[in-house]
C-alpha atoms as a PDB file:
ATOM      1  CA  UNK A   1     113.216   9.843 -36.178  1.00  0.00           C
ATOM      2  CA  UNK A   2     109.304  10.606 -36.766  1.00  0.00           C
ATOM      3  CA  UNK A   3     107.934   9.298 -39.398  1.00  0.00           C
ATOM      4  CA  UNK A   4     106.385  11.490 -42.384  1.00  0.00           C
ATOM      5  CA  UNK A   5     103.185  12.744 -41.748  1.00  0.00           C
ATOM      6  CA  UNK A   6     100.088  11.477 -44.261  1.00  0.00           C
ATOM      7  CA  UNK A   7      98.513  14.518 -46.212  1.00  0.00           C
ATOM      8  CA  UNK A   8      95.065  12.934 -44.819  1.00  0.00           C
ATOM      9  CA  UNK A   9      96.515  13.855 -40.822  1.00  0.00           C
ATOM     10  CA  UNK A  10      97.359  16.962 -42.090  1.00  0.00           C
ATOM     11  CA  UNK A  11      93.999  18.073 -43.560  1.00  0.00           C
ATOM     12  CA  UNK A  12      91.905  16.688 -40.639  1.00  0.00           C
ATOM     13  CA  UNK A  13      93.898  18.760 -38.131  1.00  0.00           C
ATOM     14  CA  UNK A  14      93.699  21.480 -40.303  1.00  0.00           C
ATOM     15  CA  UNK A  15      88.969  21.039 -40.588  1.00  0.00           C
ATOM     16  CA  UNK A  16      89.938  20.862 -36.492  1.00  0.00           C
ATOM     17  CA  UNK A  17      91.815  23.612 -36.432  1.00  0.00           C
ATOM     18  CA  UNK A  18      89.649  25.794 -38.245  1.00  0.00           C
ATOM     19  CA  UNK A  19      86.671  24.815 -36.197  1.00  0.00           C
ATOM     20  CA  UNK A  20      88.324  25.733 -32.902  1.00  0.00           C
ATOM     21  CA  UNK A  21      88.496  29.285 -34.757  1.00  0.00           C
ATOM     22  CA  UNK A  22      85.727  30.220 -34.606  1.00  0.00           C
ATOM     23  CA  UNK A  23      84.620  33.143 -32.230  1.00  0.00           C
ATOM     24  CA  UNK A  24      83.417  31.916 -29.061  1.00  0.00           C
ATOM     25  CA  UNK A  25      79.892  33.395 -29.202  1.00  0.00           C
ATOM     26  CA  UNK A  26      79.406  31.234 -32.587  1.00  0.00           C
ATOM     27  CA  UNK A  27      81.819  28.047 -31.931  1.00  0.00           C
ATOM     28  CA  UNK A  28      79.554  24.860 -31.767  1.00  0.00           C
ATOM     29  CA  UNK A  29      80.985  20.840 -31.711  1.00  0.00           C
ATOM     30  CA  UNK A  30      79.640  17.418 -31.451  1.00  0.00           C
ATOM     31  CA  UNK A  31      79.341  17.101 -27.648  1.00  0.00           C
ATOM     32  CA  UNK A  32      76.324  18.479 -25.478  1.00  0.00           C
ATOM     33  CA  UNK A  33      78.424  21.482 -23.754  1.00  0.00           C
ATOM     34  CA  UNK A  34      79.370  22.437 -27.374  1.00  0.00           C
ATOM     35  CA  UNK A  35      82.799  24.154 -26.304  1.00  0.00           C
ATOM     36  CA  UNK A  36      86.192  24.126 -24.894  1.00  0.00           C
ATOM     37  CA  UNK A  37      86.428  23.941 -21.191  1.00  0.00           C
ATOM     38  CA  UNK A  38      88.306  27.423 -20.142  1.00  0.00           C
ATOM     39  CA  UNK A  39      90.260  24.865 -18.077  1.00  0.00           C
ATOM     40  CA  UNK A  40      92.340  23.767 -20.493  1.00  0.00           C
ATOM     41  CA  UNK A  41      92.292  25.944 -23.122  1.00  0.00           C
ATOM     42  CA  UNK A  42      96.376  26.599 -23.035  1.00  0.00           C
ATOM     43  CA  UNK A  43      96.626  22.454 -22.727  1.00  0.00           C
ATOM     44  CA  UNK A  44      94.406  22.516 -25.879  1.00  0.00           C
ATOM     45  CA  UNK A  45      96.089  24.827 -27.639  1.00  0.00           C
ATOM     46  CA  UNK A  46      99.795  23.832 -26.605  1.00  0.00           C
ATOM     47  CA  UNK A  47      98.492  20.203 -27.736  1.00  0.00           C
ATOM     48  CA  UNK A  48      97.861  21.096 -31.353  1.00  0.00           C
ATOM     49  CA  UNK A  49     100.524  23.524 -31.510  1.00  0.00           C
ATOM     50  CA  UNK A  50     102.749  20.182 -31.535  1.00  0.00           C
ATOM     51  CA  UNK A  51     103.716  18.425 -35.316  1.00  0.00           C
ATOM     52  CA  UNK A  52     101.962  15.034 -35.674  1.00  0.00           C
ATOM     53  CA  UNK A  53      99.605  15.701 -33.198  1.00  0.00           C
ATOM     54  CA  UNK A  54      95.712  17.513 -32.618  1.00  0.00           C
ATOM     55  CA  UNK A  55      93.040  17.501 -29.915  1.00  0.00           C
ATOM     56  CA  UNK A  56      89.461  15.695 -31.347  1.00  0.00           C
ATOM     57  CA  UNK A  57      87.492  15.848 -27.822  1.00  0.00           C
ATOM     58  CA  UNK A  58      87.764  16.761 -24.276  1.00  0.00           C
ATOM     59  CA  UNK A  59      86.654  17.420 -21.005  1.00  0.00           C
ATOM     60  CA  UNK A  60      88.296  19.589 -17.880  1.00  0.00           C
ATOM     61  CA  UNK A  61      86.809  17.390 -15.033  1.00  0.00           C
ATOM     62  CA  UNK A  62      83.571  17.718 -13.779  1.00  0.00           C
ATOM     63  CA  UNK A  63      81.270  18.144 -10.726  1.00  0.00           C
ATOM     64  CA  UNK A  64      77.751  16.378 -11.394  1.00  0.00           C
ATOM     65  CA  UNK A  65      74.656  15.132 -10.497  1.00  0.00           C
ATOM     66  CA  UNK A  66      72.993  13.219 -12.740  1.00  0.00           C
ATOM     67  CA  UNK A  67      69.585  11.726 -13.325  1.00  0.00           C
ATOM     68  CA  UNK A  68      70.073   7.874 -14.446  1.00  0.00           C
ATOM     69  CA  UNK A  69      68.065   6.644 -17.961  1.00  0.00           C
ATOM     70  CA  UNK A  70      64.887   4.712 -17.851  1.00  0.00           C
ATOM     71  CA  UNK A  71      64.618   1.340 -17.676  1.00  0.00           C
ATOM     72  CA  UNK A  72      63.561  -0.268 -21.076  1.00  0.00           C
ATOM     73  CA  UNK A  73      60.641  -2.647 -22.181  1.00  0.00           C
ATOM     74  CA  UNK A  74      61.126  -6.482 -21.397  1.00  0.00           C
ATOM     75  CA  UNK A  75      61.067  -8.788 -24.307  1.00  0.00           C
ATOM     76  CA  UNK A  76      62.048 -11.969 -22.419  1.00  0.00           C
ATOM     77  CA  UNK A  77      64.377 -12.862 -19.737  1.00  0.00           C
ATOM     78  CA  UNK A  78      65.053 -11.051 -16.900  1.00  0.00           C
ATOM     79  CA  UNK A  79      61.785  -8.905 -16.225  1.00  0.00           C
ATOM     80  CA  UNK A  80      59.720  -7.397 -13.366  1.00  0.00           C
ATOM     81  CA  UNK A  81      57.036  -5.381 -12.296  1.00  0.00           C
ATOM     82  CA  UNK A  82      57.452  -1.663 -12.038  1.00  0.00           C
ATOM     83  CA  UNK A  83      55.556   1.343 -10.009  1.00  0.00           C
ATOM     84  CA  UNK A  84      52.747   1.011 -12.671  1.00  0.00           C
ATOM     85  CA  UNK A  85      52.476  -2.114 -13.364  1.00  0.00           C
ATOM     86  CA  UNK A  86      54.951  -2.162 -16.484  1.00  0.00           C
ATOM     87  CA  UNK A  87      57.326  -4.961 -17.302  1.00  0.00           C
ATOM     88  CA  UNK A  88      60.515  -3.904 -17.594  1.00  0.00           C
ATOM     89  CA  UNK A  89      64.272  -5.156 -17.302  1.00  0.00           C
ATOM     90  CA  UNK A  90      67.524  -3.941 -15.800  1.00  0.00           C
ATOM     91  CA  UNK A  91      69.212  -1.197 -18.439  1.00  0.00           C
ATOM     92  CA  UNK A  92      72.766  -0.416 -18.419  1.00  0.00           C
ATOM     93  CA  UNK A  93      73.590   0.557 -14.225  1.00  0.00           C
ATOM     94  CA  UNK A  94      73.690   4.254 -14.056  1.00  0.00           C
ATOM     95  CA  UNK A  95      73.069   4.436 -17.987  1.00  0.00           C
ATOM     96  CA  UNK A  96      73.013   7.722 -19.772  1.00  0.00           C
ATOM     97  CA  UNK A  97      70.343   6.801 -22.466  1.00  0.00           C
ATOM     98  CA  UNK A  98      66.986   6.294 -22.321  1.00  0.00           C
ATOM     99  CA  UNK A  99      65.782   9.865 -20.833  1.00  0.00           C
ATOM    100  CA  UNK A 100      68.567   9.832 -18.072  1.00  0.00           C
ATOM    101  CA  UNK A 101      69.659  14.040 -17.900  1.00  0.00           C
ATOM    102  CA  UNK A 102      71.942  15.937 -16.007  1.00  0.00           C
ATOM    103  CA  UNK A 103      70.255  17.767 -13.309  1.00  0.00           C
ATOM    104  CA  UNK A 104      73.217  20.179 -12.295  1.00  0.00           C
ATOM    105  CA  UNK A 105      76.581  20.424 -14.058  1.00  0.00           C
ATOM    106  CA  UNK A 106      80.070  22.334 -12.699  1.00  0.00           C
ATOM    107  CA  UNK A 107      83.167  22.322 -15.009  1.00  0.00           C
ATOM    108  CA  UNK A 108      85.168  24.151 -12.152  1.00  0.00           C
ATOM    109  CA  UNK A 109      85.257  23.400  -8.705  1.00  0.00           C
ATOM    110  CA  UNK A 110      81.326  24.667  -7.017  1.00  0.00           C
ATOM    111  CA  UNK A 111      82.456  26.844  -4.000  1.00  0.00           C
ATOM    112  CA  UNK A 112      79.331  28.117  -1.514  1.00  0.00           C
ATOM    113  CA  UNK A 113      78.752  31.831  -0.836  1.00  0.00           C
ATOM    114  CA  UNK A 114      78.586  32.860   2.911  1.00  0.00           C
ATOM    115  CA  UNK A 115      74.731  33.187   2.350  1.00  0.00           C
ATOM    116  CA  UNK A 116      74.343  29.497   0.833  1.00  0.00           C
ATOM    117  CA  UNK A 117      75.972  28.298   3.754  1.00  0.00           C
ATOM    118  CA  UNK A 118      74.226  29.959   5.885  1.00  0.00           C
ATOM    119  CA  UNK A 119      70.971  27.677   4.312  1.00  0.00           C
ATOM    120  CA  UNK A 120      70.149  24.496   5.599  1.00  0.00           C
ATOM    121  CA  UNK A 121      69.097  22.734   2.570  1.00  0.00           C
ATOM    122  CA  UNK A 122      70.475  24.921  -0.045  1.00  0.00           C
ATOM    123  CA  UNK A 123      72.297  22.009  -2.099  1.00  0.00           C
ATOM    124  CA  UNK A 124      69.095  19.511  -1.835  1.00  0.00           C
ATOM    125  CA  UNK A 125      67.329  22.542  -3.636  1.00  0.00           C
ATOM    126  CA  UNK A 126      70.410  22.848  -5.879  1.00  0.00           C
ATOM    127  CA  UNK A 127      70.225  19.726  -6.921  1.00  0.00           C
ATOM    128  CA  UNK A 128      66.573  19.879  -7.475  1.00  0.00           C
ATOM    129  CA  UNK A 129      65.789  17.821  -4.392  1.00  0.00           C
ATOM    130  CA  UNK A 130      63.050  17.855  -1.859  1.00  0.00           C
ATOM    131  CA  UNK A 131      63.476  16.040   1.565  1.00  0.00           C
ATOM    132  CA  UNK A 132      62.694  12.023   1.397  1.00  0.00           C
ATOM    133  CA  UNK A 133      59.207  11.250   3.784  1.00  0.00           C
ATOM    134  CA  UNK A 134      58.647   8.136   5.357  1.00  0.00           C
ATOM    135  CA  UNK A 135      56.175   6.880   3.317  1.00  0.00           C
ATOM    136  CA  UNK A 136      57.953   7.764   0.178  1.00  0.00           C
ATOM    137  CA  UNK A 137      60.753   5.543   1.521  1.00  0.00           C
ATOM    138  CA  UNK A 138      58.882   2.672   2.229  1.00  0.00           C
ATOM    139  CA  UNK A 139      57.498   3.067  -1.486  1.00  0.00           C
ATOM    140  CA  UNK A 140      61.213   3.554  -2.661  1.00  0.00           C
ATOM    141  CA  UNK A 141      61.896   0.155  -1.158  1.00  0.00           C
ATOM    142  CA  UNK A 142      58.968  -1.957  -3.134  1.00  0.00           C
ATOM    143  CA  UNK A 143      59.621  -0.209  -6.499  1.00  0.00           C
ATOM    144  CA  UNK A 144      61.796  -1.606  -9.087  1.00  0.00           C
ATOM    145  CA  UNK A 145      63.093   0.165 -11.323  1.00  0.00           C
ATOM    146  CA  UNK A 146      64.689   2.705  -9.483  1.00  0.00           C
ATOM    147  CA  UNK A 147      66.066   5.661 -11.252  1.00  0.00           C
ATOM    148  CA  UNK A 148      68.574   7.129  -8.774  1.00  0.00           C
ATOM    149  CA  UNK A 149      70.411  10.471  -8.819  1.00  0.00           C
ATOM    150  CA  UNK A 150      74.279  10.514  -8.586  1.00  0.00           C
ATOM    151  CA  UNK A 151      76.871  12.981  -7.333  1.00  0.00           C
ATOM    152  CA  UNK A 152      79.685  12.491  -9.244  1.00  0.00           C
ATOM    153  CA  UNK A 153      82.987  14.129  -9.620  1.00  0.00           C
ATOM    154  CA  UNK A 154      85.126  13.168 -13.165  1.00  0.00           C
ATOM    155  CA  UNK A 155      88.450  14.161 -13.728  1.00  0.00           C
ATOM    156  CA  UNK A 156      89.481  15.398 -17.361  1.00  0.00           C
ATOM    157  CA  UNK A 157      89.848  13.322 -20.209  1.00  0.00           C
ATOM    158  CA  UNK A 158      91.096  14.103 -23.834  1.00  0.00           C
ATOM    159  CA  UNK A 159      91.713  12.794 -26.823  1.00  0.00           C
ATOM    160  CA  UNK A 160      94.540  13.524 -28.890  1.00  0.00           C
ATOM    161  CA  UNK A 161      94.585  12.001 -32.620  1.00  0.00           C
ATOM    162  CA  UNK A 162      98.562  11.433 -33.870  1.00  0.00           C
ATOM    163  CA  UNK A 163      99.717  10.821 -37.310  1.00  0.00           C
ATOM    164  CA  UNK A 164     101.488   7.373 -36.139  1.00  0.00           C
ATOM    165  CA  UNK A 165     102.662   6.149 -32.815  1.00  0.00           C
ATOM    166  CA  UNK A 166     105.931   7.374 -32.695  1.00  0.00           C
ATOM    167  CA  UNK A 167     103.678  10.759 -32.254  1.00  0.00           C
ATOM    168  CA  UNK A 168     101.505   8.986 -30.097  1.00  0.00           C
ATOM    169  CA  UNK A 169     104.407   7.682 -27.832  1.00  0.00           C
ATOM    170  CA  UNK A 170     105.183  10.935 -26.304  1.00  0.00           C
ATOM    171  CA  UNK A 171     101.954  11.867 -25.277  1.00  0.00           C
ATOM    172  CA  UNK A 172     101.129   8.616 -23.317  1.00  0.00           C
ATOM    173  CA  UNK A 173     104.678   8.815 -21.424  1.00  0.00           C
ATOM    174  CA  UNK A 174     103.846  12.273 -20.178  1.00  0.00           C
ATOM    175  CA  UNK A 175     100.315  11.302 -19.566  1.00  0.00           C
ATOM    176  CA  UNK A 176     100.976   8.634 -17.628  1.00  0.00           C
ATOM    177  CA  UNK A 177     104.000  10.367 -15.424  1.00  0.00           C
ATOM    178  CA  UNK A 178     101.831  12.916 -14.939  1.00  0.00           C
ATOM    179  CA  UNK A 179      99.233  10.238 -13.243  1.00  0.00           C
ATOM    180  CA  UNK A 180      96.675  10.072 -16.018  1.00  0.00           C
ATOM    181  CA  UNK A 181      97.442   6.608 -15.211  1.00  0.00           C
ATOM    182  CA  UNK A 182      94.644   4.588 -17.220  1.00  0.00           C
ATOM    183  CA  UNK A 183      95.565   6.237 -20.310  1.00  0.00           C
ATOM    184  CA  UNK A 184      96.314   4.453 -23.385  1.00  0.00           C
ATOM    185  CA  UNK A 185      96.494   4.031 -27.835  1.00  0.00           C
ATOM    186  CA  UNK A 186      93.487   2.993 -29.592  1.00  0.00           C
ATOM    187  CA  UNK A 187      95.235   2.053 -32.969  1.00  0.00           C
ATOM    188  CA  UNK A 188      94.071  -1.418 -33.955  1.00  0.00           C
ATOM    189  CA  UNK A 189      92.119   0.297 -37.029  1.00  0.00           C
ATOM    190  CA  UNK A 190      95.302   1.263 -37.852  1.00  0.00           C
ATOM    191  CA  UNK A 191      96.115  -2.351 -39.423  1.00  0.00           C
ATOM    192  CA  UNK A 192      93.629  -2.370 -42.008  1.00  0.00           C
ATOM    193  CA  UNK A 193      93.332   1.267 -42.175  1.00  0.00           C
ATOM    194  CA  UNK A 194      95.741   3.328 -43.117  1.00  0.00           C
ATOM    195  CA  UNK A 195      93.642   6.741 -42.739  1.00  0.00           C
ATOM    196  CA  UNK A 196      92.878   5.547 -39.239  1.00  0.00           C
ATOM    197  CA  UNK A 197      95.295   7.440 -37.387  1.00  0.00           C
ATOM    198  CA  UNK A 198      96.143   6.307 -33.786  1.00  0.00           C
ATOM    199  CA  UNK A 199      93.939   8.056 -31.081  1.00  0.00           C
ATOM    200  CA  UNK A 200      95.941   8.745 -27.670  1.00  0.00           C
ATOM    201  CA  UNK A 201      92.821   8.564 -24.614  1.00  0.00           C
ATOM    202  CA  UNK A 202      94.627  10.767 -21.671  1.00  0.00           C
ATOM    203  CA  UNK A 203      92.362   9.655 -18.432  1.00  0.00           C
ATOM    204  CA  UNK A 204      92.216   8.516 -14.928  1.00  0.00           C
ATOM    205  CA  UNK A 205      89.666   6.728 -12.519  1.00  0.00           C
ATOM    206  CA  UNK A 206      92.117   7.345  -9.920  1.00  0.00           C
ATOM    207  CA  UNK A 207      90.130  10.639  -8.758  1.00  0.00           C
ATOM    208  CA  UNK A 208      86.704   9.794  -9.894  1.00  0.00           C
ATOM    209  CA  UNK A 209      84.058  10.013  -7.395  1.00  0.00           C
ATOM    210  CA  UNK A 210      80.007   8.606  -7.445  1.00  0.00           C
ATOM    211  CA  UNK A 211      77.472   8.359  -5.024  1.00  0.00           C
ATOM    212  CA  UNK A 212      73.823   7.816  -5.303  1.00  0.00           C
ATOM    213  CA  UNK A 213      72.126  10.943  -3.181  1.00  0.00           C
ATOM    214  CA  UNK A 214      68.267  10.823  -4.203  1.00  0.00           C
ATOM    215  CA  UNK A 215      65.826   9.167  -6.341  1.00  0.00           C
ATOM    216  CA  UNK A 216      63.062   9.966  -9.238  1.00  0.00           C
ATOM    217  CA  UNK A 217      59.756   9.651  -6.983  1.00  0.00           C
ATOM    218  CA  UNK A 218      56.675   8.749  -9.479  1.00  0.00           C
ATOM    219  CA  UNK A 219      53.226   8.417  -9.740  1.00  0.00           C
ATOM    220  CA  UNK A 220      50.109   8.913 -10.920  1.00  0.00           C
ATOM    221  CA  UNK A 221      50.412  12.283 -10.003  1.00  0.00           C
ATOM    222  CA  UNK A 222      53.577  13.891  -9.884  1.00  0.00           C
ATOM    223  CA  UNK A 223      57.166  13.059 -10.365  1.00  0.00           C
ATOM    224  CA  UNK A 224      59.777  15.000  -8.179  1.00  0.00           C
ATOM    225  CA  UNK A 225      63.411  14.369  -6.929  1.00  0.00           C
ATOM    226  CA  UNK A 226      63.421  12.894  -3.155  1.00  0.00           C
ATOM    227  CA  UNK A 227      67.151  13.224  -1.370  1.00  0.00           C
ATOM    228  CA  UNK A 228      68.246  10.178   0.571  1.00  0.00           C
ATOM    229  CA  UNK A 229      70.966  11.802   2.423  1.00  0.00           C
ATOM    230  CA  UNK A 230      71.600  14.884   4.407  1.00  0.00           C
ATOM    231  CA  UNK A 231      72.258  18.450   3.390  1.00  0.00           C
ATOM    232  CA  UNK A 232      75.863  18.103   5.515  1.00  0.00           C
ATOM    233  CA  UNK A 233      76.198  14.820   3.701  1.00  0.00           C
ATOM    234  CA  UNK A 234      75.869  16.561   0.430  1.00  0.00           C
ATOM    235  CA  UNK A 235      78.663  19.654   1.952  1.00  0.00           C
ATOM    236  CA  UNK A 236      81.044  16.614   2.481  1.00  0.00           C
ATOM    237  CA  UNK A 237      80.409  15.255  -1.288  1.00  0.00           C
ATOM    238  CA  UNK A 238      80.977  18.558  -2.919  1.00  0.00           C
ATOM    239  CA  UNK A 239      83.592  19.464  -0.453  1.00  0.00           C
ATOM    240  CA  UNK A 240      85.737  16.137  -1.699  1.00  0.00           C
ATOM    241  CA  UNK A 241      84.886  16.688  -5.203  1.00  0.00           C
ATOM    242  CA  UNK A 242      86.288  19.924  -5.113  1.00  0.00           C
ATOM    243  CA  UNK A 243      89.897  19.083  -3.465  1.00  0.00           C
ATOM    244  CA  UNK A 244      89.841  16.230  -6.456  1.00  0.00           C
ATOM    245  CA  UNK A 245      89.107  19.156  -8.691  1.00  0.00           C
ATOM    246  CA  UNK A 246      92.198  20.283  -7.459  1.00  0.00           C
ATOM    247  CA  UNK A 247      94.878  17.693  -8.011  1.00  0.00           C
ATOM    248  CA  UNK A 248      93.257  16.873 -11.375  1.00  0.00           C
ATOM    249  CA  UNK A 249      94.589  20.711 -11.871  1.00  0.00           C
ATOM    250  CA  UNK A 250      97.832  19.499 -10.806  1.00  0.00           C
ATOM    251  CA  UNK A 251      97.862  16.482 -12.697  1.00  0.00           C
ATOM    252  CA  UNK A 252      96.794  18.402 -16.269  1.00  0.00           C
ATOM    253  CA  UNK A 253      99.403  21.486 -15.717  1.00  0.00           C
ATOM    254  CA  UNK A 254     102.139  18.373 -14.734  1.00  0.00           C
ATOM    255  CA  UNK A 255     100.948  16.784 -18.047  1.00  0.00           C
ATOM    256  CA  UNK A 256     101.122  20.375 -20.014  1.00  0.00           C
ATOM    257  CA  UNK A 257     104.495  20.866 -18.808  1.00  0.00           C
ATOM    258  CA  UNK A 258     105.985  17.186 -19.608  1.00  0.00           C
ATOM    259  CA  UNK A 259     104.732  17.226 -22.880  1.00  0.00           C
ATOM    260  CA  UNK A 260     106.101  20.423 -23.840  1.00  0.00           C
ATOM    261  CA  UNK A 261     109.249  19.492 -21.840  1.00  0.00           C
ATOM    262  CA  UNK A 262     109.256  16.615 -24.440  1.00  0.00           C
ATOM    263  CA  UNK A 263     108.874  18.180 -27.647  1.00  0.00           C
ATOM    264  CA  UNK A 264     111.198  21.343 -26.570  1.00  0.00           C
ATOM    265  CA  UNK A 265     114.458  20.393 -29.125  1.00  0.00           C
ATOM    266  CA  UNK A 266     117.948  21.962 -28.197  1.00  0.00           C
ATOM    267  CA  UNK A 267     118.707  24.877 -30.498  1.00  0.00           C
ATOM    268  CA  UNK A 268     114.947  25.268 -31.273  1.00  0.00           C
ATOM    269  CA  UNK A 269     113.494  29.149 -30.516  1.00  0.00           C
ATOM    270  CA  UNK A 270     111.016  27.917 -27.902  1.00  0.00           C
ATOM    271  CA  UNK A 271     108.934  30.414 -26.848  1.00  0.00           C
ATOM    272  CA  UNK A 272     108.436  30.885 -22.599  1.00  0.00           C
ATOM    273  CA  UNK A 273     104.816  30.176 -21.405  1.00  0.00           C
ATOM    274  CA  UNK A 274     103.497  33.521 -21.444  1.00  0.00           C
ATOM    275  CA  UNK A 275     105.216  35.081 -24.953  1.00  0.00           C
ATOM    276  CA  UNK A 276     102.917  31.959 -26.059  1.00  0.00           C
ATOM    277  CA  UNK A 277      99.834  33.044 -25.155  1.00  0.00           C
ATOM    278  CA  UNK A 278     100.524  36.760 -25.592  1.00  0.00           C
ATOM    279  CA  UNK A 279     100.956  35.215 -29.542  1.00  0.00           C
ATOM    280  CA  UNK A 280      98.515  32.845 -29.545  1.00  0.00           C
ATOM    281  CA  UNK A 281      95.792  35.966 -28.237  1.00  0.00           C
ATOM    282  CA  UNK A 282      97.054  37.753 -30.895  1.00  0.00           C
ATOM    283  CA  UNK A 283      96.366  35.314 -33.436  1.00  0.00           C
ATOM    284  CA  UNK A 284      92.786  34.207 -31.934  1.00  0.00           C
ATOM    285  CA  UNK A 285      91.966  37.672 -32.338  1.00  0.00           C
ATOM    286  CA  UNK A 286      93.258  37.603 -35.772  1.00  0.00           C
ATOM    287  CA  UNK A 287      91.681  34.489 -36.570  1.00  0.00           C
ATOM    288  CA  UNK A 288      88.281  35.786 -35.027  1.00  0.00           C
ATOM    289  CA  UNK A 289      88.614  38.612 -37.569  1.00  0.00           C
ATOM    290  CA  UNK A 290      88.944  36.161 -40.759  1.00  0.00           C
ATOM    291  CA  UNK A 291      86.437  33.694 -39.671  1.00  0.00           C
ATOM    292  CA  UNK A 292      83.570  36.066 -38.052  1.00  0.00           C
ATOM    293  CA  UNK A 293      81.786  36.232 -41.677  1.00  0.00           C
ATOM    294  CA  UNK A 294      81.958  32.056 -42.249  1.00  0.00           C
ATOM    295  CA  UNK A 295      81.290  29.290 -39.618  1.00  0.00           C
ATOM    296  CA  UNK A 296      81.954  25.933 -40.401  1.00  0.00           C
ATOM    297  CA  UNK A 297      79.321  23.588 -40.879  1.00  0.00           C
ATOM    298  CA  UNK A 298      79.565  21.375 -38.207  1.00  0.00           C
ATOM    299  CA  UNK A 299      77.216  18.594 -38.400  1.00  0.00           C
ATOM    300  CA  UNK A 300      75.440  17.293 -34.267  1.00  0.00           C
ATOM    301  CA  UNK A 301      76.021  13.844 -33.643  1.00  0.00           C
ATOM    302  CA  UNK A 302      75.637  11.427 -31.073  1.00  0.00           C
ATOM    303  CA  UNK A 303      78.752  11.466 -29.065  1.00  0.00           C
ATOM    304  CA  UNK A 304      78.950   7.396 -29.086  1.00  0.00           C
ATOM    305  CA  UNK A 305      82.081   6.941 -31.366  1.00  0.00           C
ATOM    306  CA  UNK A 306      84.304   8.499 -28.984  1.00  0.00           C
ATOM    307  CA  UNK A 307      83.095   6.657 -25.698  1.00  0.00           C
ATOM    308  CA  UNK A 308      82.795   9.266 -23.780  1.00  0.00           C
ATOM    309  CA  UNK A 309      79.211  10.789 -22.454  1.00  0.00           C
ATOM    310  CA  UNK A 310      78.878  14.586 -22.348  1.00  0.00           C
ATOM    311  CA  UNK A 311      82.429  15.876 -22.823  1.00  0.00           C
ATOM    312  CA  UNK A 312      83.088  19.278 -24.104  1.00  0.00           C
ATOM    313  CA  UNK A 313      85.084  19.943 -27.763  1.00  0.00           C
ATOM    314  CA  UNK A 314      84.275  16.819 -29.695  1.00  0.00           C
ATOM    315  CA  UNK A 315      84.820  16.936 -32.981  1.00  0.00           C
ATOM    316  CA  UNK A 316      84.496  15.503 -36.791  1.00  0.00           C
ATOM    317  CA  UNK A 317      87.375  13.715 -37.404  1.00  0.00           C
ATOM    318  CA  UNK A 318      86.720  12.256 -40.951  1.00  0.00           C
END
């Protein structure tokens, strides 16, 4: 037997709810794409159909290569010299902060047109790459810091705030079966907090993928993007990446189905897949209709307090 749900769940998923409302052309959250992956819309919206439970951030999977953050001023300790003389020490490996930017972003597997492949160094130029010299090798190999440029390939993640962990509970077994298997409950709040509701994180680093390609060449001069490996080195990169895209498609419509499979209660008038989203277009639409003349006031943050970097649909949960 579920427990009852607070009145404080109850009117955060409803500020969520309302948010996710909002027409398309004028929805805006806290993370940098500043919408819902079309990826998992129905997942999304089958989520926070569900009693007890609602969707605060999330993120389809991704294809990426991304520029890492500068390296930050020594105070002490472990320093050394950089390309202009500078002292600086180590940041964070592959950190995100200090001026580190995404250089080319894919939230659906990146397939290449017949011309494109036809190119010999169309993805070095996609990625904003030129092709390494000699020299700038040799000056690669005497600079620190580097700031290198990573493919990477992450598979979704979501978070799904419940109104106690008997909610919770379902939603980690069918993550987990579905092989989301690093999932897990971030409730310790919850024991001196009672308005701190248990937050379900649905991921993997089973299908993850990350591989330094290039480097940030500097000086006085210029600054451009050198590659370190080959254009058919690239092909093979984005050509894995895209058959993980793949069975992290699998894994989310295994998780959609489980969950619902879960919740579905003999005797109940469960709706089939597709009289669900007939209803739920017809509601959007309706919903589109009452909100188009007020749009929440949705305040940009830094994306810190969830943990997670640059996933789509975050949003204000106090």
């Amino acid at each position: 037997m579920l427990t009852a749900i607070h009145p404080a769940f109850t009117a955060k998923k409803s500020r969520i709810l309302n948010a996710l409302a909002v027409p398309a052309s004028e929805y805006t959250d806290l993370s940098p794409k500043g919408s819902v992956d079309e990826g998992i819309r129905d997942l999304i919206g089958d989520l926070n159909d569900l009693e007890g439970l609602v969707t605060t951030s999330s993120c389809a999977g991704r294809i990426s290569v991304f520029l890492e953050g500068r390296q930050v001023q020594a105070h002490g300790g472990d320093e050394h010299k950089g390309l202009r003389g500078q002292t600086v020490v180590p940041s964070v490996p592959g950190g995100k902060g200090n001026g580190g930017q995404w250089i080319f972003v894919s939230h659906e597997p990146f397939k290449l047109s017949d011309e494109a492949q036809g190119e010999d160094d169309f993805l070095i130029r996609k990625f904003s790459m030129s092709v390494a010299s000699e020299q700038s090798n040799r000056e690669l190999l005497e600079t620190r810091p580097k700031r290198f440029l990573k493919f990477q390939f992450e598979p979704m993640i979501l978070h799904v705030m419940s109104a106690s962990l008997l909610h919770a509970r379902p939603v980690l077994s069918a993550a987990i079966s579905a092989g989301f298997r690093e999932s897990g409950v971030q409730s310790l709040k919850n024991l001196d907090d009672p308005l701190a509701f248990p937050m379900v994180a649905v991921r993997t680093t089973g299908l993850a993928l990350s591989s330094v390609i290039g480097y940030m060449h500097e000086n006085d001069s210029e600054t451009r993007y050198q590659s370190l490996v080959s254009e058919q080195h690239l092909r093979i990169l984005l050509e894995t990446a895209n058959e993980r895209f793949r069975a992290n498609t699998e894994r989310i419509a295994r998780f959609q189905s489980q969950l619902i499979a879960t919740h579905k209660v003999p005797n109940r008038n469960w709706e089939e897949a597709e009289d669900r989203r007939a209803r739920k277009r017809a509601e959007g639409l309706q919903q589109q209709e009452n909100c188009h003349s007020k749009t929440p006031n949705n305040r940009r943050e830094d994306d810190s307090d969830s943990g997670i970097d640059g996933i789509g649909h975050s949003i204000e949960t106090m």
